[in-house]
C-alpha atoms as a PDB file:
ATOM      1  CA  UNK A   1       0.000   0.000   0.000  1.00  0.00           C
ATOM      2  CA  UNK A   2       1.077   3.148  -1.170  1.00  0.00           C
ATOM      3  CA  UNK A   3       4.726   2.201  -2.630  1.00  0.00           C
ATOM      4  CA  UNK A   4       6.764   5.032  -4.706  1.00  0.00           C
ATOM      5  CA  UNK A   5       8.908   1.584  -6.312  1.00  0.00           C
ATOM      6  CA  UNK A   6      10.444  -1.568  -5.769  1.00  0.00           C
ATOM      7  CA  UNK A   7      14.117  -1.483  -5.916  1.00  0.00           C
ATOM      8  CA  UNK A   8      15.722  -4.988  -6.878  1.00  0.00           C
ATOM      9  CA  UNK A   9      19.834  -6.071  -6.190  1.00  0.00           C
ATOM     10  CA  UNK A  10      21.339  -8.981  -7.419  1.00  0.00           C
ATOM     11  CA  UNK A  11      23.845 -10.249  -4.921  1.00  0.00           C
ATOM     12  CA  UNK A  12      25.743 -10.495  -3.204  1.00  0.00           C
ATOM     13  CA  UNK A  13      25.273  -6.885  -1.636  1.00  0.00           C
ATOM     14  CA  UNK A  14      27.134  -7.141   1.125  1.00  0.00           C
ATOM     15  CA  UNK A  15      28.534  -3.569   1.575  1.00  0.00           C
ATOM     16  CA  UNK A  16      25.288  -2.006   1.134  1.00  0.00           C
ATOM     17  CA  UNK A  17      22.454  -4.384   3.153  1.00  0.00           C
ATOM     18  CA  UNK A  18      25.050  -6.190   5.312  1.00  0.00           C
ATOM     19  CA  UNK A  19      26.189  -9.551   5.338  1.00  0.00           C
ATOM     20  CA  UNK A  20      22.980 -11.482   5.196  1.00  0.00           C
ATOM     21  CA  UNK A  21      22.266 -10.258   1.112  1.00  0.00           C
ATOM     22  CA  UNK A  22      24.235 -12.438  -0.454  1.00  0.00           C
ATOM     23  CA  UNK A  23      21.271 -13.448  -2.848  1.00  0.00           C
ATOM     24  CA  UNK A  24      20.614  -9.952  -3.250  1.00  0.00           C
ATOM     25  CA  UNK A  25      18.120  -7.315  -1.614  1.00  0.00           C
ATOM     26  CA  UNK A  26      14.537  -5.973  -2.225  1.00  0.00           C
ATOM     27  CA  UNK A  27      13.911  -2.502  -0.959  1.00  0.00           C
ATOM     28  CA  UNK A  28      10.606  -1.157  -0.925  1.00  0.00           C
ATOM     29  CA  UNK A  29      10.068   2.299  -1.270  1.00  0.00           C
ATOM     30  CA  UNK A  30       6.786   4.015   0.164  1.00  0.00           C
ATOM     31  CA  UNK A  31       5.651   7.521  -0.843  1.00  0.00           C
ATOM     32  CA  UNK A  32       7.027  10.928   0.976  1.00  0.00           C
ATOM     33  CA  UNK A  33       4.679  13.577   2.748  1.00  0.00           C
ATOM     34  CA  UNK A  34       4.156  15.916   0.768  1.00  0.00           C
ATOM     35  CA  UNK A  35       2.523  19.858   0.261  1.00  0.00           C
ATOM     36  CA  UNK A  36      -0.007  18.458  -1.260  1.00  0.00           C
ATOM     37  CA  UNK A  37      -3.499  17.142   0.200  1.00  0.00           C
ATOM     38  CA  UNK A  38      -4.487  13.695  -0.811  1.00  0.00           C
ATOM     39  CA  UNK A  39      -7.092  11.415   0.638  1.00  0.00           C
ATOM     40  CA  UNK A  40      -7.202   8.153  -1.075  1.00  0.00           C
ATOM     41  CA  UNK A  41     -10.147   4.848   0.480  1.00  0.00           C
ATOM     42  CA  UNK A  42      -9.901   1.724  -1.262  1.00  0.00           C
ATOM     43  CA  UNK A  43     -11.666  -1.429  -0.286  1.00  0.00           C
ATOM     44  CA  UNK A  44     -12.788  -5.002  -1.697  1.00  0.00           C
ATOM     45  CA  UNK A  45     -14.518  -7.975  -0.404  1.00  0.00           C
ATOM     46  CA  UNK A  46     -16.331 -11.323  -2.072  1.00  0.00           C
ATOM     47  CA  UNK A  47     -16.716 -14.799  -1.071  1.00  0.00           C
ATOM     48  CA  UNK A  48     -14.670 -17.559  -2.603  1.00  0.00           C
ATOM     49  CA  UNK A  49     -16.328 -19.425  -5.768  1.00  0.00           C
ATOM     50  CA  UNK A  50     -16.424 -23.085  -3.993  1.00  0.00           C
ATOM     51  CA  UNK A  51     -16.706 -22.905  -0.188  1.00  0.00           C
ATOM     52  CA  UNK A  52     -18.631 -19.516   0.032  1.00  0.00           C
ATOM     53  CA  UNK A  53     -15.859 -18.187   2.072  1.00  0.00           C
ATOM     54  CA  UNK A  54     -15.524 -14.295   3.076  1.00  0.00           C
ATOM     55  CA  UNK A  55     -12.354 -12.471   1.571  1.00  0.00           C
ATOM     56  CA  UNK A  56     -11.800  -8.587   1.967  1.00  0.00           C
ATOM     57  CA  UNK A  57      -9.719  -5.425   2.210  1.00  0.00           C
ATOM     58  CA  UNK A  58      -9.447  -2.252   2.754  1.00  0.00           C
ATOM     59  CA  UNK A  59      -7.177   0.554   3.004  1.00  0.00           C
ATOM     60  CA  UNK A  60      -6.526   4.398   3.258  1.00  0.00           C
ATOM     61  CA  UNK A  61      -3.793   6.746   2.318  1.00  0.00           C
ATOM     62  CA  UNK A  62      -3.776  10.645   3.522  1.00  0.00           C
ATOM     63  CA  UNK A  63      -1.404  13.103   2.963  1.00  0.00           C
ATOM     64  CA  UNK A  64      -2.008  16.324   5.022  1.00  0.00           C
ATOM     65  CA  UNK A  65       0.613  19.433   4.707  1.00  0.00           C
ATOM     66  CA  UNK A  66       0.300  20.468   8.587  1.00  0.00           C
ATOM     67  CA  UNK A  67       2.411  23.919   8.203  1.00  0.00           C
ATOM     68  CA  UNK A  68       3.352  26.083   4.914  1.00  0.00           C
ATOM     69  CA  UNK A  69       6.162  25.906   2.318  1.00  0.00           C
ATOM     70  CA  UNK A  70       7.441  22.221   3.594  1.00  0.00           C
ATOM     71  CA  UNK A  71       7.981  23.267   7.416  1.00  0.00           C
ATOM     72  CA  UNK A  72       5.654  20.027   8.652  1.00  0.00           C
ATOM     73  CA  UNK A  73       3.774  17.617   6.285  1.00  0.00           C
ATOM     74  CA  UNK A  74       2.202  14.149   7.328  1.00  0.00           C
ATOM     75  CA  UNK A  75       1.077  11.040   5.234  1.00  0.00           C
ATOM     76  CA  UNK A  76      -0.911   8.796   7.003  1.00  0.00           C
ATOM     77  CA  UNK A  77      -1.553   4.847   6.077  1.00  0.00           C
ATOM     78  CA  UNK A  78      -4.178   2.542   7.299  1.00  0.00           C
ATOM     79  CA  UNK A  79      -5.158  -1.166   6.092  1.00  0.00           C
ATOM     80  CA  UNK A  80      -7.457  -3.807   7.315  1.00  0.00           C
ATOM     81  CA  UNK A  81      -8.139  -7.432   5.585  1.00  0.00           C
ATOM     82  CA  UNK A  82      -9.407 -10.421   6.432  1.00  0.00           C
ATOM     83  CA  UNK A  83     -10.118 -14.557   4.593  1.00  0.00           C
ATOM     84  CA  UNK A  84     -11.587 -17.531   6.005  1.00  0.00           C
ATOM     85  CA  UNK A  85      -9.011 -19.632   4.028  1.00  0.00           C
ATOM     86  CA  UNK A  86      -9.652 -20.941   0.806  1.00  0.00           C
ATOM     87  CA  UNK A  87      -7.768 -24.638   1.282  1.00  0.00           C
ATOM     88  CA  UNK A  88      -9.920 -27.387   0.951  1.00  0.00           C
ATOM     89  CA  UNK A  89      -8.727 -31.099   2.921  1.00  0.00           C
ATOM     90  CA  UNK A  90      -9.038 -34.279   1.419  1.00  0.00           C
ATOM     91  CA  UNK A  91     -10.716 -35.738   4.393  1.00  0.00           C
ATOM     92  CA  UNK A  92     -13.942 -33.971   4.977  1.00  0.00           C
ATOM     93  CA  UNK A  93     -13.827 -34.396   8.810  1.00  0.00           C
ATOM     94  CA  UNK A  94     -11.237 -32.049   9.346  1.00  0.00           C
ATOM     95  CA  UNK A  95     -12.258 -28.670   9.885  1.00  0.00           C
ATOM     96  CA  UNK A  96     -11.064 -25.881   7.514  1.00  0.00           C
ATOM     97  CA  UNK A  97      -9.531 -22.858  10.189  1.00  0.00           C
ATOM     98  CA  UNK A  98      -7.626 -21.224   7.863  1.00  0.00           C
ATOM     99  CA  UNK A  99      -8.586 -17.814   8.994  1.00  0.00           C
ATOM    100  CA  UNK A 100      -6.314 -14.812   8.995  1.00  0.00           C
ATOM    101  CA  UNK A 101      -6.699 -11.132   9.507  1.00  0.00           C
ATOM    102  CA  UNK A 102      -4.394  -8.399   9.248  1.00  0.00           C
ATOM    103  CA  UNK A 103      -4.169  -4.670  10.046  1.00  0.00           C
ATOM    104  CA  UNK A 104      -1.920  -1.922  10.667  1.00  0.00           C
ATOM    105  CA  UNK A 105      -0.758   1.700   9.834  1.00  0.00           C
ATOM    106  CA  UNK A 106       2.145   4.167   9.059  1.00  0.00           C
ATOM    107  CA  UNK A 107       2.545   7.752   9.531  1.00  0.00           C
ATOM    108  CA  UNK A 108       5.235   9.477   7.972  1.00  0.00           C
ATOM    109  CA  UNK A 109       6.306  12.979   8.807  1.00  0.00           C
ATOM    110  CA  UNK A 110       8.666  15.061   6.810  1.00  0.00           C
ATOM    111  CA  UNK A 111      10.098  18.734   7.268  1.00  0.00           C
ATOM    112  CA  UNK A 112      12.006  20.943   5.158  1.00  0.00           C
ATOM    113  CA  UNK A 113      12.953  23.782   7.105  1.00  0.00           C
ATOM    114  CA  UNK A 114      15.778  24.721   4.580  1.00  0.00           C
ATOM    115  CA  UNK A 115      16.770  23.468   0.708  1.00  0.00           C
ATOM    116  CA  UNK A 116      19.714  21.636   1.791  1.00  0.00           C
ATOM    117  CA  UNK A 117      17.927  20.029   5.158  1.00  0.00           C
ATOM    118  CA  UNK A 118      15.199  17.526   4.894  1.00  0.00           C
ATOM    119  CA  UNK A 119      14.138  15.404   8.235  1.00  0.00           C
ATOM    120  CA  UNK A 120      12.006  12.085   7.515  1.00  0.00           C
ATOM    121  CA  UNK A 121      10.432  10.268  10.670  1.00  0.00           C
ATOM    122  CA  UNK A 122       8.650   6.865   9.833  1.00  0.00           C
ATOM    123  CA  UNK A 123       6.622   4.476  12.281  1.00  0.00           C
ATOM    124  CA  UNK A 124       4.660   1.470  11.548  1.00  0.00           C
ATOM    125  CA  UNK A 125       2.371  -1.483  12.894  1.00  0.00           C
ATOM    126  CA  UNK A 126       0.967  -4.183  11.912  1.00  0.00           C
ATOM    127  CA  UNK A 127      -0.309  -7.500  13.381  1.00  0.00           C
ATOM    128  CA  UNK A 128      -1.850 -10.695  11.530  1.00  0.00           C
ATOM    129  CA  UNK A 129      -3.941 -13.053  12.886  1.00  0.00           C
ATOM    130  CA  UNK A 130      -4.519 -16.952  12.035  1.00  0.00           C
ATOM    131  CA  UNK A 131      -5.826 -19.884  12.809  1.00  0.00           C
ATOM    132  CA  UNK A 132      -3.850 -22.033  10.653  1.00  0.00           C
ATOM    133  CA  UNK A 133      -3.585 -25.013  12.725  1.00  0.00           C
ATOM    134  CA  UNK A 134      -0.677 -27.510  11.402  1.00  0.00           C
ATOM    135  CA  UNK A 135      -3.221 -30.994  10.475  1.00  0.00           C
ATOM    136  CA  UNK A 136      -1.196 -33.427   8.667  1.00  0.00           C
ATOM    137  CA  UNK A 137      -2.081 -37.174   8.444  1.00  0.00           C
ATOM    138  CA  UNK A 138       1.554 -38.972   9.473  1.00  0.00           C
ATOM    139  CA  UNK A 139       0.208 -42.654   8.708  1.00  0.00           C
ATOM    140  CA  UNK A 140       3.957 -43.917   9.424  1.00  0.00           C
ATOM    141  CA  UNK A 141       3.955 -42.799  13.197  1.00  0.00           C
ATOM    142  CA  UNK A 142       0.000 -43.486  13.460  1.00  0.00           C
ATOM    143  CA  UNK A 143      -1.415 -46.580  12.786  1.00  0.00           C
ATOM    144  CA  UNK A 144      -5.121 -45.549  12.852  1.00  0.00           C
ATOM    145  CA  UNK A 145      -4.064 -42.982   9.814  1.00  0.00           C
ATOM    146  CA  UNK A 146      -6.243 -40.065  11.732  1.00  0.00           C
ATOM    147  CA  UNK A 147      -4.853 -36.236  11.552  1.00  0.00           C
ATOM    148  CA  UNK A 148      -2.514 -35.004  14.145  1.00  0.00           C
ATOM    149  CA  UNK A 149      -2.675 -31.407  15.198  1.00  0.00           C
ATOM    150  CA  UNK A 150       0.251 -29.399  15.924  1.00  0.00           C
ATOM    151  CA  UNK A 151      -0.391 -26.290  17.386  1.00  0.00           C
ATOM    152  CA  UNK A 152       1.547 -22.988  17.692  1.00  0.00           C
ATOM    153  CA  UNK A 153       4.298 -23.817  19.595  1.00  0.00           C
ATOM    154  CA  UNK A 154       4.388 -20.133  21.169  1.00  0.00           C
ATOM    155  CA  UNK A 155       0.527 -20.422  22.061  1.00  0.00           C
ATOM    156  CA  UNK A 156      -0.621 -18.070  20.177  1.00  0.00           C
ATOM    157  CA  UNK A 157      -0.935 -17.444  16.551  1.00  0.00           C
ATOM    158  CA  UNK A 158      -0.062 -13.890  16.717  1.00  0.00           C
ATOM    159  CA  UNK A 159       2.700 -11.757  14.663  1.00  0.00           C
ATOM    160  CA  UNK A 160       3.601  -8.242  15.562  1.00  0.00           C
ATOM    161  CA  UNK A 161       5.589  -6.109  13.657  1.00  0.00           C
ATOM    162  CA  UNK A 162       6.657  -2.520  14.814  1.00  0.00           C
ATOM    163  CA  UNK A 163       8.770   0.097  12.536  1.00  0.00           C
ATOM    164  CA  UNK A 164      10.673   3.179  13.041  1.00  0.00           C
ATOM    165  CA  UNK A 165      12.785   4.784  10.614  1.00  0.00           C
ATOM    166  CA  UNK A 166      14.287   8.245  11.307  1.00  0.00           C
ATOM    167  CA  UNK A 167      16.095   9.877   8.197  1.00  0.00           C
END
């Protein structure tokens, strides 16, 4: 959601991303505040063709110049969506909890007091939610060929994610 571009490296790129890119790097670029005003809503939702499951998104994107001539400008981002899986199981007995939701934000501020002097603050959240339980049928290690369940090992099937960026 609102992405300037995609910047691709080969690797190894080592002296710019650090050791670990030594397949290469993807950077992804998200827009700047700007002086302009923007207000952008965008939002989807269906149901699946076979199981009649529910599948949708949304998301917003505002850019709001706070003071004059660059001094303070803010670009705020916002998403929300959500499925109720769309795997189907061979054995109709198991139950299909494939569900996952995610949401989060950004807001981005940027001043430009002077021409040569541009300060860029970034933070971000997001957090996704699933009940993808692990069911696979190990017929080797049981006999009676029924589905094992392996649950989240942490407890919880939670992921948070938390950015800041200062440039």
């Amino acid at each position: 959601i609102d992405t300037e571009r995609v910047d691709t490296f080969l690797g190894p790129q080592t002296t710019s991303f650090s050791r670990g890119t030594t397949a290469g790097a993807v950077n992804i670029v998200s827009k700047k505040p700007s002086d302009e005003f923007e207000l952008k809503l965008d939002g989807d939702f269906g149901f699946f063709e076979d199981g009649g499951d529910l599948f949708g998104s949304s998301s917003f994107v505002a850019n709001l110049p706070i003071l004059e001539d660059g001094l303070l400008s803010a670009r705020i981002v916002g998403f929300v969506d959500a499925t109720e899986g769309f795997i189907e199981f061979f054995d109709p007995s198991v139950e299909n909890n494939l569900r996952e939701e995610r949401f989060g934000g950004r807001i981005s501020l940027r001043s430009q007091p002077t021409e040569d002097l541009t300060l860029d603050f970034q933070a971000g959240y997001t957090r996704a939610e699933f009940d993808a339980q692990r069911q696979v049928s190990l017929d080797v290690l049981n006999s009676t060929g029924e589905f094992l369940n392996f649950g989240d090992p942490g407890g919880k099937d939670v992921n948070d994610d938390v950015l800041l960026r200062f440039g």
